[in-house]
Protein backbone atom coordinates (compact mmCIF):
# COMPACT_ATOMS: atom_id res chain seq x y z
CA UNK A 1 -148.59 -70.02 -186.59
CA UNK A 2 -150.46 -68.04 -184.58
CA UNK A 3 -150.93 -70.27 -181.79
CA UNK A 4 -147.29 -71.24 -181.98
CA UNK A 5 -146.63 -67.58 -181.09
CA UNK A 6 -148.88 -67.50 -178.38
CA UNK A 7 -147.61 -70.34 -176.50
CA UNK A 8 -144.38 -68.89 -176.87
CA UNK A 9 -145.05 -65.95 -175.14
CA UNK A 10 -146.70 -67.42 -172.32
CA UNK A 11 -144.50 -67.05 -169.36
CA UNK A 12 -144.70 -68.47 -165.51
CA UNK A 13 -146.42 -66.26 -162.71
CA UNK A 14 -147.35 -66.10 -159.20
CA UNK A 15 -150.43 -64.06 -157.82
CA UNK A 16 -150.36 -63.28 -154.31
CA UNK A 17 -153.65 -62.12 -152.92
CA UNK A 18 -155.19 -61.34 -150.00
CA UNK A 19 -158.77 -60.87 -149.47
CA UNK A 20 -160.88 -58.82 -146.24
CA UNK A 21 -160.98 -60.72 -142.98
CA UNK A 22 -164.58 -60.08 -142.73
CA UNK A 23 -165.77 -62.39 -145.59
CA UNK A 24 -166.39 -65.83 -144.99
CA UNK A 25 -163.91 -69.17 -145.98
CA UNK A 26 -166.63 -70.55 -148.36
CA UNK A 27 -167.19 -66.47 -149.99
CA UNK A 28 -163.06 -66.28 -150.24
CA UNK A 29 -162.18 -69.44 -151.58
CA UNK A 30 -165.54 -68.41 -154.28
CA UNK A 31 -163.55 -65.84 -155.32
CA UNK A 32 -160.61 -67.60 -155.80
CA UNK A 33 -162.55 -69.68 -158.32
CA UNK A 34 -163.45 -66.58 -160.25
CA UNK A 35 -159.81 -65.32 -160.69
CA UNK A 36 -159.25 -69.08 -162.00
CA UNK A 37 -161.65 -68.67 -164.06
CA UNK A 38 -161.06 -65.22 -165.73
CA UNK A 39 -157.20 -66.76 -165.78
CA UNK A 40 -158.83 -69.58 -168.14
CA UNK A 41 -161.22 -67.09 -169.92
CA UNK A 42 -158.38 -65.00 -170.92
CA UNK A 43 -155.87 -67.75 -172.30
CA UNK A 44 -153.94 -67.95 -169.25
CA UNK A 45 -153.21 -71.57 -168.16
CA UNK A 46 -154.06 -71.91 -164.24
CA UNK A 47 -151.21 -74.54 -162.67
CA UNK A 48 -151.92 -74.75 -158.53
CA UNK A 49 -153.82 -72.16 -156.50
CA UNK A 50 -152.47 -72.98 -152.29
CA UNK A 51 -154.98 -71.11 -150.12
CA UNK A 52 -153.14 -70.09 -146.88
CA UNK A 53 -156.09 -69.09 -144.45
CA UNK A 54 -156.22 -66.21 -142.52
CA UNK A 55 -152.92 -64.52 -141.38
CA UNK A 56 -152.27 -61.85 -139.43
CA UNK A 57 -150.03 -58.78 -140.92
CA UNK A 58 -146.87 -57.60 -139.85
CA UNK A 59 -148.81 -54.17 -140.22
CA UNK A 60 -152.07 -52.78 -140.44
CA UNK A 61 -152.97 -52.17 -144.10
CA UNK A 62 -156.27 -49.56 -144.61
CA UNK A 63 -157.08 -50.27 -140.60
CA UNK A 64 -157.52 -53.78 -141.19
CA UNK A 65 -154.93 -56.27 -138.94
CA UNK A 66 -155.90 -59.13 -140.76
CA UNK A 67 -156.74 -61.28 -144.43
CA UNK A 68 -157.07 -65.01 -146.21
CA UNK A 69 -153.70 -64.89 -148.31
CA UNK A 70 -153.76 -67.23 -151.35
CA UNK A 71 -150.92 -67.94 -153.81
CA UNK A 72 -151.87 -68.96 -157.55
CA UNK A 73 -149.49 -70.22 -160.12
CA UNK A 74 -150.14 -69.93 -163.53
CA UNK A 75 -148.69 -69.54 -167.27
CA UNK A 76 -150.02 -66.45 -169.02
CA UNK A 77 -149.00 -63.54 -171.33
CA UNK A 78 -148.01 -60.44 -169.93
CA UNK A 79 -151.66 -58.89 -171.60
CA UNK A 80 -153.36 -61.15 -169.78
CA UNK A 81 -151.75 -60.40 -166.58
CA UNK A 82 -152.03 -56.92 -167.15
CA UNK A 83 -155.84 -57.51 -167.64
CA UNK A 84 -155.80 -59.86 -164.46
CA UNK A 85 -153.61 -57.03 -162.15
CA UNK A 86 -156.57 -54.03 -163.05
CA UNK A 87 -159.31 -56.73 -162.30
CA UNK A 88 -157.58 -57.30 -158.86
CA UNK A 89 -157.11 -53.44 -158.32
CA UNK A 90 -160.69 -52.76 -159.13
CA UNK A 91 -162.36 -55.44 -156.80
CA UNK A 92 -163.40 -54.33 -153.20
CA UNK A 93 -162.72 -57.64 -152.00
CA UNK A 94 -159.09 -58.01 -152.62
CA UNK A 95 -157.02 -55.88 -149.57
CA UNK A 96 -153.83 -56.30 -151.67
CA UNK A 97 -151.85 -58.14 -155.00
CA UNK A 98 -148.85 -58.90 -156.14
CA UNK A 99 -148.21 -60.75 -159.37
CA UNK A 100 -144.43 -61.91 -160.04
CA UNK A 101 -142.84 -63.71 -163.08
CA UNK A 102 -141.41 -66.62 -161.65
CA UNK A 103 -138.25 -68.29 -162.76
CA UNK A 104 -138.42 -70.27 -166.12
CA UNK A 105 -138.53 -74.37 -164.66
């Protein structure tokens, strides 16, 4: 019953992040990994992560013109996305995050 509960309360997601132009592709797409990972640790489901590169911005963010923007999808609870969104605010790496609920499919 438990489990039944928990699956019901999962709900779809997108992360947006972007992470300091200074680090290299191989270091980036490491870290991308980890957030996969802690997704999976946590009893969040991980569906597609599409890693965009490195893109300018439309403005300068903290003096920095520049980052590798990635976009994951996942199914999670909102506890778990909570957990994931102070992770993300606490790492040095990551210039900025967004996490949205996307539409039920």
């Amino acid at each position: 019953a438990v489990v039944h509960r928990r699956l019901a309360s999962m709900r779809p997601y997108e992360l947006m992040m972007i992470h300091r132009p200074e680090m290299a592709e191989a270091d980036v797409r490491k870290e991308i990994g980890t957030v996969e990972a802690l997704l999976g640790d946590q009893g969040g489901d991980h569906k597609l992560s599409d890693f965009w590169g490195k893109r300018r911005f439309a403005y300068e963010i903290d003096h920095i013109h520049e980052g590798y923007y990635t976009v994951v999808t996942f199914d999670s609870t909102p506890e778990v996305v909570a957990f994931l969104d102070r992770a993300l605010s606490l790492s040095d790496t990551v210039v900025r995050h967004k996490i949205l609920k996307r539409a039920a499919a």
